[in-house]
Structure formats: structure tokens, C-alpha cells
PDB file of N, CA and C in Angstrom:
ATOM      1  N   UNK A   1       7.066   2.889  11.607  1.00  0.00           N
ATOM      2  CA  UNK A   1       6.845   3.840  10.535  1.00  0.00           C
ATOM      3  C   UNK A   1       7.409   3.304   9.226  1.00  0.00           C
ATOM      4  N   UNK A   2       8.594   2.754   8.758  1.00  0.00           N
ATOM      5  CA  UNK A   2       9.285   1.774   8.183  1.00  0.00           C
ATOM      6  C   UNK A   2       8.858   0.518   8.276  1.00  0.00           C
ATOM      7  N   UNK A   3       9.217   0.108   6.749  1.00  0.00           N
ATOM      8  CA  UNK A   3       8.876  -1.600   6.597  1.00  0.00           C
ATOM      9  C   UNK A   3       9.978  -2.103   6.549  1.00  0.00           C
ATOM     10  N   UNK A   4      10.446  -3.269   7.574  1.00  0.00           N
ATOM     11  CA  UNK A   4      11.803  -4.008   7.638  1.00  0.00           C
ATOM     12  C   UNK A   4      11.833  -4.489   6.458  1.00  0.00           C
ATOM     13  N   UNK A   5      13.643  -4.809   5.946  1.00  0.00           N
ATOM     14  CA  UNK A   5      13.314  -5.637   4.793  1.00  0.00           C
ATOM     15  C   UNK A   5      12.874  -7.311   4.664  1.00  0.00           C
ATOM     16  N   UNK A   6      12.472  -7.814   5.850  1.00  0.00           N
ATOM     17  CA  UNK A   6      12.201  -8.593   5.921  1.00  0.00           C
ATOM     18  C   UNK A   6      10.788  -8.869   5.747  1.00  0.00           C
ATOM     19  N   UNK A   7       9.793  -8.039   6.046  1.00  0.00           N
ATOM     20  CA  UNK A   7       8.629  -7.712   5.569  1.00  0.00           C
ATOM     21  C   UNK A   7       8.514  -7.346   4.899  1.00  0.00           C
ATOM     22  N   UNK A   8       9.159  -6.357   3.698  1.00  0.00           N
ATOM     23  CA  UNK A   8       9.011  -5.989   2.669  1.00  0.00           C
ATOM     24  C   UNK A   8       9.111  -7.168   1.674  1.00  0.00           C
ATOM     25  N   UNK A   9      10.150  -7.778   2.181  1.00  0.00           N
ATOM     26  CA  UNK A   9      10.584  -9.598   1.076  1.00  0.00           C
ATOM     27  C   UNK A   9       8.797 -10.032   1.249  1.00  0.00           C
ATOM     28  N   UNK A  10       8.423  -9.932   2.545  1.00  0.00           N
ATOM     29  CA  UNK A  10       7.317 -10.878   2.760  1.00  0.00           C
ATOM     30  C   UNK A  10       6.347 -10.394   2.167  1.00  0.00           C
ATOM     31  N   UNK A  11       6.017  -9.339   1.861  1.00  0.00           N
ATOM     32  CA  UNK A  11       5.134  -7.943   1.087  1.00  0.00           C
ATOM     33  C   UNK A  11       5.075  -8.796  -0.630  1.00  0.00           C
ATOM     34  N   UNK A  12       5.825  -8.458  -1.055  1.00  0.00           N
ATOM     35  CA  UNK A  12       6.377  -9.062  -2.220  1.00  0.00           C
ATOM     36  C   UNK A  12       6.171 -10.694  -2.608  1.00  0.00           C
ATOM     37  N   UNK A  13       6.841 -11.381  -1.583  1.00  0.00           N
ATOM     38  CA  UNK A  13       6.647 -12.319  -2.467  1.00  0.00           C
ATOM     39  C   UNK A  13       5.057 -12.869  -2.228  1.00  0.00           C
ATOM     40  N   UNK A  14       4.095 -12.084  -1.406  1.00  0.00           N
ATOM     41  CA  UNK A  14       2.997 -12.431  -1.503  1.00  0.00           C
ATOM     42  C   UNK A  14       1.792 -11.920  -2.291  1.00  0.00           C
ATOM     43  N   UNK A  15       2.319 -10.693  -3.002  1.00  0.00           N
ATOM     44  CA  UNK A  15       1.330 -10.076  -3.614  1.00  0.00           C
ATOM     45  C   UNK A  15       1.635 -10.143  -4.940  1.00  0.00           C
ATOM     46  N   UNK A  16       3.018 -11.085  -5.731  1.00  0.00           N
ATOM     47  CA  UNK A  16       3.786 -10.819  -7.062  1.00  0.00           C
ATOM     48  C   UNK A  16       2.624 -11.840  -8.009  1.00  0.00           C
ATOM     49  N   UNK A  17       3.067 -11.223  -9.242  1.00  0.00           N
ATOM     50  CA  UNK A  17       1.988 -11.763 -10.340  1.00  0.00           C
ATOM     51  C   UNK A  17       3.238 -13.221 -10.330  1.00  0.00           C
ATOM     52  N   UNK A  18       4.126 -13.173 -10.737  1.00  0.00           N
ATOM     53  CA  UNK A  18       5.015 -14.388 -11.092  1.00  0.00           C
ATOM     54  C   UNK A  18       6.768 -14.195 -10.611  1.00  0.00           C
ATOM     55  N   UNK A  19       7.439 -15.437 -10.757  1.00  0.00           N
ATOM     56  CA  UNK A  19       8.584 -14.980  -9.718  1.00  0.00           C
ATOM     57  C   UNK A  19       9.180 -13.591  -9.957  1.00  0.00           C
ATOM     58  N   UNK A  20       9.929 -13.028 -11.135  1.00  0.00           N
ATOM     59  CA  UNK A  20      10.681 -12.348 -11.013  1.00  0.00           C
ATOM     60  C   UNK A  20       9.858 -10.471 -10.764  1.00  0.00           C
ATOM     61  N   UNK A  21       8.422 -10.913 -10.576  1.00  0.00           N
ATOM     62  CA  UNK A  21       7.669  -9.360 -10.337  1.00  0.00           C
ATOM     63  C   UNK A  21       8.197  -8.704  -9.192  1.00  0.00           C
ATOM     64  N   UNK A  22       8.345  -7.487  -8.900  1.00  0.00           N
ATOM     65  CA  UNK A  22       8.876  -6.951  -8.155  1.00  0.00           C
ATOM     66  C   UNK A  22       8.235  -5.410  -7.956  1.00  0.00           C
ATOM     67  N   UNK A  23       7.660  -5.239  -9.312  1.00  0.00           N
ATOM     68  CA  UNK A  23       7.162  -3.942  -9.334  1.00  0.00           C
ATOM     69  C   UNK A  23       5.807  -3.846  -9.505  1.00  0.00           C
ATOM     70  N   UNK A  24       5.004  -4.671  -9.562  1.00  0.00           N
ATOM     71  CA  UNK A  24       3.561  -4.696 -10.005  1.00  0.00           C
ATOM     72  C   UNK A  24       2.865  -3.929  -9.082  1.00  0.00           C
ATOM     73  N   UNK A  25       1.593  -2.858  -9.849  1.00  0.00           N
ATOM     74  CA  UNK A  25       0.226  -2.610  -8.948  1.00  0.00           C
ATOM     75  C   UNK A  25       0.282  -3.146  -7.827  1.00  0.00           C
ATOM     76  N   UNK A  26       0.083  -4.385  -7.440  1.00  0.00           N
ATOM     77  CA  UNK A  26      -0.624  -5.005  -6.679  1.00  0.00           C
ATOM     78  C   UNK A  26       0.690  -4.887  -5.283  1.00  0.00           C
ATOM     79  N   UNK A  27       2.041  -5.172  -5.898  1.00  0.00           N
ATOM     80  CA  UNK A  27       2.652  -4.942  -4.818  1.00  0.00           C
ATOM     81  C   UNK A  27       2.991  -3.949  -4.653  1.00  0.00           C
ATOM     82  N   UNK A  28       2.704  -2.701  -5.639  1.00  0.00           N
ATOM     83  CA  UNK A  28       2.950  -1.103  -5.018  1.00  0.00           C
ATOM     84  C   UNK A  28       1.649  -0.627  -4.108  1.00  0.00           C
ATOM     85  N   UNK A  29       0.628  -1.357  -3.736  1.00  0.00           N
ATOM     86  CA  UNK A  29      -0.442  -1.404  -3.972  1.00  0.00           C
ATOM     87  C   UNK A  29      -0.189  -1.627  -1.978  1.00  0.00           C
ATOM     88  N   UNK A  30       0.225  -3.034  -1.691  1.00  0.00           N
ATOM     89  CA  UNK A  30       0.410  -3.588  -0.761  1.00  0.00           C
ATOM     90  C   UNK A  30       1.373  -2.943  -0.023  1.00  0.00           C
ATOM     91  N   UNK A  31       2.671  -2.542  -0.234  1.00  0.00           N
ATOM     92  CA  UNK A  31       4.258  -1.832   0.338  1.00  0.00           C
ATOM     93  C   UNK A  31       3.215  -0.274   0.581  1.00  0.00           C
ATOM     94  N   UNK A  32       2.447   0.349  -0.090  1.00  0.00           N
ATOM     95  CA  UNK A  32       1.852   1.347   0.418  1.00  0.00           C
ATOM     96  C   UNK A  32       1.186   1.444   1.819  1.00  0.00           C
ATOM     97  N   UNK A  33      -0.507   0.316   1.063  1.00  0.00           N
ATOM     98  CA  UNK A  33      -1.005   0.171   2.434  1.00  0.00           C
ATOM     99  C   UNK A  33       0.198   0.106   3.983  1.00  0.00           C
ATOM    100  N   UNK A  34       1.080  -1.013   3.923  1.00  0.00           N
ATOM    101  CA  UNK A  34       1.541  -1.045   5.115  1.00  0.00           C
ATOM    102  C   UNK A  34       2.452  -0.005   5.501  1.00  0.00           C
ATOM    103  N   UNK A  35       2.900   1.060   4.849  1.00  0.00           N
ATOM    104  CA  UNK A  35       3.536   2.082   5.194  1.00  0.00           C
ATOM    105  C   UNK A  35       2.663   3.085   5.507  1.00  0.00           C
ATOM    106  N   UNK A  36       1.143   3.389   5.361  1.00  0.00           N
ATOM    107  CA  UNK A  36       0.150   3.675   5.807  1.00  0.00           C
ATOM    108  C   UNK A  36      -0.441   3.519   6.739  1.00  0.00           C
ATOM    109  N   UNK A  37      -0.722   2.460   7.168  1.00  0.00           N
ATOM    110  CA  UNK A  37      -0.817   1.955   8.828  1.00  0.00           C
ATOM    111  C   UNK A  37       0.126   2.271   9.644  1.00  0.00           C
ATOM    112  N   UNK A  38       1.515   1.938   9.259  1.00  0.00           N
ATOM    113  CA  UNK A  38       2.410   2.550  10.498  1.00  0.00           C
ATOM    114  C   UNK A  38       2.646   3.676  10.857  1.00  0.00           C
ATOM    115  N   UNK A  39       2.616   4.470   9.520  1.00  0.00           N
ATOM    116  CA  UNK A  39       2.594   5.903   9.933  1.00  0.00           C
ATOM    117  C   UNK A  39       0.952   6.374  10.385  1.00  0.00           C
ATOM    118  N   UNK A  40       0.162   5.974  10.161  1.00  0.00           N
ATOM    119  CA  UNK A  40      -0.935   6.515  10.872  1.00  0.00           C
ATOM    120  C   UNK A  40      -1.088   5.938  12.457  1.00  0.00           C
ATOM    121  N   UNK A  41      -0.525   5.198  12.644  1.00  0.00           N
ATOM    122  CA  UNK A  41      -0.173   4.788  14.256  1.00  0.00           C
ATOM    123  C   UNK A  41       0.859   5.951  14.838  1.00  0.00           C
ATOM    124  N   UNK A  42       1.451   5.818  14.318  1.00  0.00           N
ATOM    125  CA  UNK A  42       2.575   7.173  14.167  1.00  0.00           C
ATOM    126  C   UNK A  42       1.786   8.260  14.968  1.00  0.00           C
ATOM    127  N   UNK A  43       1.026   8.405  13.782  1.00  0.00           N
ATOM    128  CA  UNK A  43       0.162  10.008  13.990  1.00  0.00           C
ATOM    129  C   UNK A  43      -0.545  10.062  15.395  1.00  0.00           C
ATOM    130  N   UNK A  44      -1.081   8.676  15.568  1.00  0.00           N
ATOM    131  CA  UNK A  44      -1.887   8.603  16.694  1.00  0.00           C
ATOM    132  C   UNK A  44      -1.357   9.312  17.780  1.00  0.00           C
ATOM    133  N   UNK A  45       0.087   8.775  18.074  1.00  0.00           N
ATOM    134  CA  UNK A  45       0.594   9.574  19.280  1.00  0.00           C
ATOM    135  C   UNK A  45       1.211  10.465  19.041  1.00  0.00           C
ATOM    136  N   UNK A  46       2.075  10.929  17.972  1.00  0.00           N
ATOM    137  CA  UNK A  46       2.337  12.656  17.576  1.00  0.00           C
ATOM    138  C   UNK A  46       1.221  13.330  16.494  1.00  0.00           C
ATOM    139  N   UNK A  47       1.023  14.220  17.330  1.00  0.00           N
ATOM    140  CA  UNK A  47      -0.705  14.602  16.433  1.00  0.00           C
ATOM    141  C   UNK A  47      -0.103  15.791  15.588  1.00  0.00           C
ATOM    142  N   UNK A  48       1.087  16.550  16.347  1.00  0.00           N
ATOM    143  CA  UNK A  48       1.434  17.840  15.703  1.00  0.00           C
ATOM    144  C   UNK A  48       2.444  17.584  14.687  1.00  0.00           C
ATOM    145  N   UNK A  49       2.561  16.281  14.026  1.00  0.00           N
ATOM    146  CA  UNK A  49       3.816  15.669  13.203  1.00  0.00           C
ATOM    147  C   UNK A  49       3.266  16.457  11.622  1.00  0.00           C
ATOM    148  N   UNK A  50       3.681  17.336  11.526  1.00  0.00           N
ATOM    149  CA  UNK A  50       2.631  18.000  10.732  1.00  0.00           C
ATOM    150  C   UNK A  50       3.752  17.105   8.776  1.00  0.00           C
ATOM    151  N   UNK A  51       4.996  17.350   8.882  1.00  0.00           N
ATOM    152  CA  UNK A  51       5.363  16.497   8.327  1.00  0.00           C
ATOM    153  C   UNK A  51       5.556  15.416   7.506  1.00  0.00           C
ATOM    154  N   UNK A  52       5.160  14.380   8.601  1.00  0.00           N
ATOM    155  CA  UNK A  52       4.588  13.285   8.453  1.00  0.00           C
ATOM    156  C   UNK A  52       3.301  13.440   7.960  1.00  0.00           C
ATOM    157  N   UNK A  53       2.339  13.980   8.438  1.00  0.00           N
ATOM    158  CA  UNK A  53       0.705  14.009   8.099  1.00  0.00           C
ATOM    159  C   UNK A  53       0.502  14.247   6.614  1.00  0.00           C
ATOM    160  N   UNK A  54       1.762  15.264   6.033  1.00  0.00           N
ATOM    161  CA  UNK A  54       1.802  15.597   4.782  1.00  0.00           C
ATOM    162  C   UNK A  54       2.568  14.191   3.737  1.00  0.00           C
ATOM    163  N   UNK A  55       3.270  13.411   4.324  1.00  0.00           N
ATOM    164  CA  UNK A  55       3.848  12.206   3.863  1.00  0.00           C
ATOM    165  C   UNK A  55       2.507  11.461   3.748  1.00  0.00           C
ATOM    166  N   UNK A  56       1.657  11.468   4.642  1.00  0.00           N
ATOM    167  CA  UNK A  56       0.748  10.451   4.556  1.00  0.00           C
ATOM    168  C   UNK A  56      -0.334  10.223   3.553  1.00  0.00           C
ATOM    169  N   UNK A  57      -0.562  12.004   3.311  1.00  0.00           N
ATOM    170  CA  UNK A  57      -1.455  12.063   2.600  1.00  0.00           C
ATOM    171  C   UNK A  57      -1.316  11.721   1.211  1.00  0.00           C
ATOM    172  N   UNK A  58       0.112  11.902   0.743  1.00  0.00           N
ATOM    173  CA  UNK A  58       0.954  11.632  -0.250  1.00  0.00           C
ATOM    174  C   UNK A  58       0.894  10.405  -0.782  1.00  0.00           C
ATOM    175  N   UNK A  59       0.960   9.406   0.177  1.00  0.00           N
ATOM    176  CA  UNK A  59       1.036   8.031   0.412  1.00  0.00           C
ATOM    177  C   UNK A  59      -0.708   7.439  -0.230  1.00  0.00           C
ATOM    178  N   UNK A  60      -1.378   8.047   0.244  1.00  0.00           N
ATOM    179  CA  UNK A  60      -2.761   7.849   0.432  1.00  0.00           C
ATOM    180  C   UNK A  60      -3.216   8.174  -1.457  1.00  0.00           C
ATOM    181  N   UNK A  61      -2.830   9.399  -1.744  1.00  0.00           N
ATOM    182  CA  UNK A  61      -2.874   9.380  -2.807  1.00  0.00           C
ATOM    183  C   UNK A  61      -2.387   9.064  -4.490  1.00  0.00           C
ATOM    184  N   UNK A  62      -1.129   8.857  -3.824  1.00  0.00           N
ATOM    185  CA  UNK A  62      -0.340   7.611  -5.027  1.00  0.00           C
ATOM    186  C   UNK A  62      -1.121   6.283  -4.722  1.00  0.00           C
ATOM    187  N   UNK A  63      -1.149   5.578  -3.734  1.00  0.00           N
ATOM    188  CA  UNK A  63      -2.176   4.439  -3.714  1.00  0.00           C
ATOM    189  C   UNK A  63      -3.642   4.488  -3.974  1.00  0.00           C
ATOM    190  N   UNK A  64      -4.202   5.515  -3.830  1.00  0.00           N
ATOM    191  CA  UNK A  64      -5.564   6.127  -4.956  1.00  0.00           C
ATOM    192  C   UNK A  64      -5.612   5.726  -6.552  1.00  0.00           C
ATOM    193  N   UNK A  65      -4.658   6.672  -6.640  1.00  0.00           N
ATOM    194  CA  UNK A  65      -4.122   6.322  -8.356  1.00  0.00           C
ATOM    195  C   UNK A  65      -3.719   4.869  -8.489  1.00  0.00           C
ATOM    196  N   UNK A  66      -2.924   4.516  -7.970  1.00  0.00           N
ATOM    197  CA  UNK A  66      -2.804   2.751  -8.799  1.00  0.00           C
ATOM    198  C   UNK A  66      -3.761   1.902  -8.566  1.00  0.00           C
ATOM    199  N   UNK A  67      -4.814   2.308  -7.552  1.00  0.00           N
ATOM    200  CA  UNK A  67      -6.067   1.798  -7.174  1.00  0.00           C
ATOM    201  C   UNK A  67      -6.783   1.590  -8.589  1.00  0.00           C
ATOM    202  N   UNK A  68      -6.906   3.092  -8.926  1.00  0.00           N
ATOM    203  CA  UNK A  68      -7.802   3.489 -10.128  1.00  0.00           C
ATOM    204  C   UNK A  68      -7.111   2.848 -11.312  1.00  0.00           C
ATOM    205  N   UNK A  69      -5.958   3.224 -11.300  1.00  0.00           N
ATOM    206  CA  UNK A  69      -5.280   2.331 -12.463  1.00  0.00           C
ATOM    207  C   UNK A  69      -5.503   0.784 -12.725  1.00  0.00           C
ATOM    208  N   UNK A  70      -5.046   0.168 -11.620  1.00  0.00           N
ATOM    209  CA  UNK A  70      -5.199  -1.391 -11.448  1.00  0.00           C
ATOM    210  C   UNK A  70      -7.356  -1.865 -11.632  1.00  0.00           C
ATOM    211  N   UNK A  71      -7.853  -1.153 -10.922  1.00  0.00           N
ATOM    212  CA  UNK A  71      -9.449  -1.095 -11.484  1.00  0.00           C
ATOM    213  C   UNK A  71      -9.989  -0.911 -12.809  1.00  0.00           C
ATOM    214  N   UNK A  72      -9.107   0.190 -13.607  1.00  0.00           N
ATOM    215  CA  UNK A  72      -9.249   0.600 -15.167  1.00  0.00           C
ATOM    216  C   UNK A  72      -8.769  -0.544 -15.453  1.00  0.00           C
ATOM    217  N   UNK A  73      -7.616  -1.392 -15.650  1.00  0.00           N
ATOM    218  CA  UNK A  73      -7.217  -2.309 -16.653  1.00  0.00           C
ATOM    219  C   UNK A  73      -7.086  -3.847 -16.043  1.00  0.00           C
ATOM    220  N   UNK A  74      -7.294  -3.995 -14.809  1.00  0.00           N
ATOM    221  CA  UNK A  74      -7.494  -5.164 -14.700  1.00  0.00           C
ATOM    222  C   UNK A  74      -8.699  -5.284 -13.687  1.00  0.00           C
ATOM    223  N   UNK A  75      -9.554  -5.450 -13.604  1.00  0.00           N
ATOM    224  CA  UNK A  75     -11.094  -5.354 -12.283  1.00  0.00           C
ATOM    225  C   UNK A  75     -11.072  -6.315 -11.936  1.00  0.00           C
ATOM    226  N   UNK A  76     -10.592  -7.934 -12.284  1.00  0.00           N
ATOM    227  CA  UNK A  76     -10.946  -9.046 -11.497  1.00  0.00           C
ATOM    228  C   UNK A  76      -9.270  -8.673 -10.303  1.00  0.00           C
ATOM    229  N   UNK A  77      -8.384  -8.346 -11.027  1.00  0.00           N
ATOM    230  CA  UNK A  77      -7.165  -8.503 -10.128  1.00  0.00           C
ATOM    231  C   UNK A  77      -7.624  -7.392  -8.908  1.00  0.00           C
ATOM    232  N   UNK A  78      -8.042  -6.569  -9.703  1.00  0.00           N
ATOM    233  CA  UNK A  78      -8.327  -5.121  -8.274  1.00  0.00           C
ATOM    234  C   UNK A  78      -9.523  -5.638  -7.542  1.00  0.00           C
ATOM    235  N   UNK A  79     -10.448  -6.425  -7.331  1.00  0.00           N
ATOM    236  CA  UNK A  79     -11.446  -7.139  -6.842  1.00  0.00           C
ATOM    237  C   UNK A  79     -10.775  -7.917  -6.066  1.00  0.00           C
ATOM    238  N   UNK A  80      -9.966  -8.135  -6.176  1.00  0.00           N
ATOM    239  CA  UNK A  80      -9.295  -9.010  -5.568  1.00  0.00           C
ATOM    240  C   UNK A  80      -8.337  -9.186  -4.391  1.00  0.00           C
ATOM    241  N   UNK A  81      -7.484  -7.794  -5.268  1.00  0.00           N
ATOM    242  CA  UNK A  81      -6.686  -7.274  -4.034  1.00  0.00           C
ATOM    243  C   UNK A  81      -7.343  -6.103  -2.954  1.00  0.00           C
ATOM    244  N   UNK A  82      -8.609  -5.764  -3.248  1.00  0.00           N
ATOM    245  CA  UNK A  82      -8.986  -4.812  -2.013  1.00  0.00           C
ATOM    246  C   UNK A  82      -9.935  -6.135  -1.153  1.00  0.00           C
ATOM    247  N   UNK A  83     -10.166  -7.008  -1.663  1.00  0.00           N
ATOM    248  CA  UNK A  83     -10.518  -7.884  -0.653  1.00  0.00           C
ATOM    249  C   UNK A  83      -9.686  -8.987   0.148  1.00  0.00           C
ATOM    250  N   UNK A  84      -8.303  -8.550  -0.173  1.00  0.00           N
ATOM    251  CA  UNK A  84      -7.225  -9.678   0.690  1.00  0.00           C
ATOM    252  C   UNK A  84      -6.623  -8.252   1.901  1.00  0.00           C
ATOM    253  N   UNK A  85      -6.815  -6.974   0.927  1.00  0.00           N
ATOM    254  CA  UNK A  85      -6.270  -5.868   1.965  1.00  0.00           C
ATOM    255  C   UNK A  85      -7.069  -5.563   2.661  1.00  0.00           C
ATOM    256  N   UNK A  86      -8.418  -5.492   2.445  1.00  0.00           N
ATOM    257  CA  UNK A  86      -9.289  -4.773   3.488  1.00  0.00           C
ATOM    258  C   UNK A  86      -9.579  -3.635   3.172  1.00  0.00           C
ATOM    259  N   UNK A  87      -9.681  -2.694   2.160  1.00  0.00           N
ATOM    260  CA  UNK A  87      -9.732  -1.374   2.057  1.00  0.00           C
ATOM    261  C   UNK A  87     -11.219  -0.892   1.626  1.00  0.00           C
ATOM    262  N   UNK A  88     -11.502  -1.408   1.004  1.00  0.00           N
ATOM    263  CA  UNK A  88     -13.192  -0.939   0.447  1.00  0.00           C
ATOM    264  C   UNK A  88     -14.164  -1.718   1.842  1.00  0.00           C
ATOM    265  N   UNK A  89     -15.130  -0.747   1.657  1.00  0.00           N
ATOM    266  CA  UNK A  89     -16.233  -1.835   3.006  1.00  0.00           C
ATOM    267  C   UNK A  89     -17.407  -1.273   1.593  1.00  0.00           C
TER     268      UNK A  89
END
């Protein structure tokens, strides 16, 4: 359900515009998605996590918005990153 910080380092230093980025779209973008997957595995086996389900959706929709954001002002970078994440078909 949690991202170790060891994956989170790995989160980061793979999605950063240049060394000292830490906060960019792209890696709020990425630290989402994967806190999204785990908790929706989550869900899989507690269905009544009602909670959680409400965390998720939360999750789902702050990463909406920087979606839209990162698409409004940069489209080659957001082209980019939904095709290394997987999210658009």
C-alpha cells in the first residue's frame, strides 16, 4: 500500500527533469500512479475498505489534475510520460 523509500529514491531519480528535481509533474505524476496500484491491489482483497476506497479516489484525482496541468503546458513531456506509465490506451 506504501512506497519504500527505496523505491520512492528509484521513482525519482527516474522520472526528474535534472539532478536536484524532486518535485516535478512528472514525478508527482509517477509517486501517484504507484501508490495507486498498491492500494488498488489493496482493494482487491478488502472490498469493504471503504476508507481506503475514498483515499484512492483522492489519489486518482490529484493525478487527473497534474495530468491536465502537465498536458496544458508542456504536451511533448505529457506524451511522454503517459507512454513510459501506461495510462492512456
Amino acid at each position: 500500500m506504501t512506497i519504500t523509500a527505496n523505491r520512492k529514491t528509484e521513482l525519482i531519480s527516474e522520472y526528474r527533469r535534472d539532478d536536484p528535481d524532486t518535485g516535478s509533474p512528472e514525478i508527482q505524476i509517477a509517486l501517484l500512479t504507484e501508490r495507486i496500484l498498491g492500494l488498488t491491489d489493496h482493494l482487491r482483497s478488502h472490498k469493504h475498505d471503504h476508507a481506503s476506497r475514498r483515499g484512492l479516489l483522492m489519489m486518482v484525482s490529484k493525478r487527473n489534475r497534474l495530468l491536465r496541468y502537465l498536458a496544458r503546458t508542456q504536451r511533448p513531456a505529457y506524451q511522454a510520460l503517459i507512454g513510459r506509465l501506461g495510462l492512456r490506451k
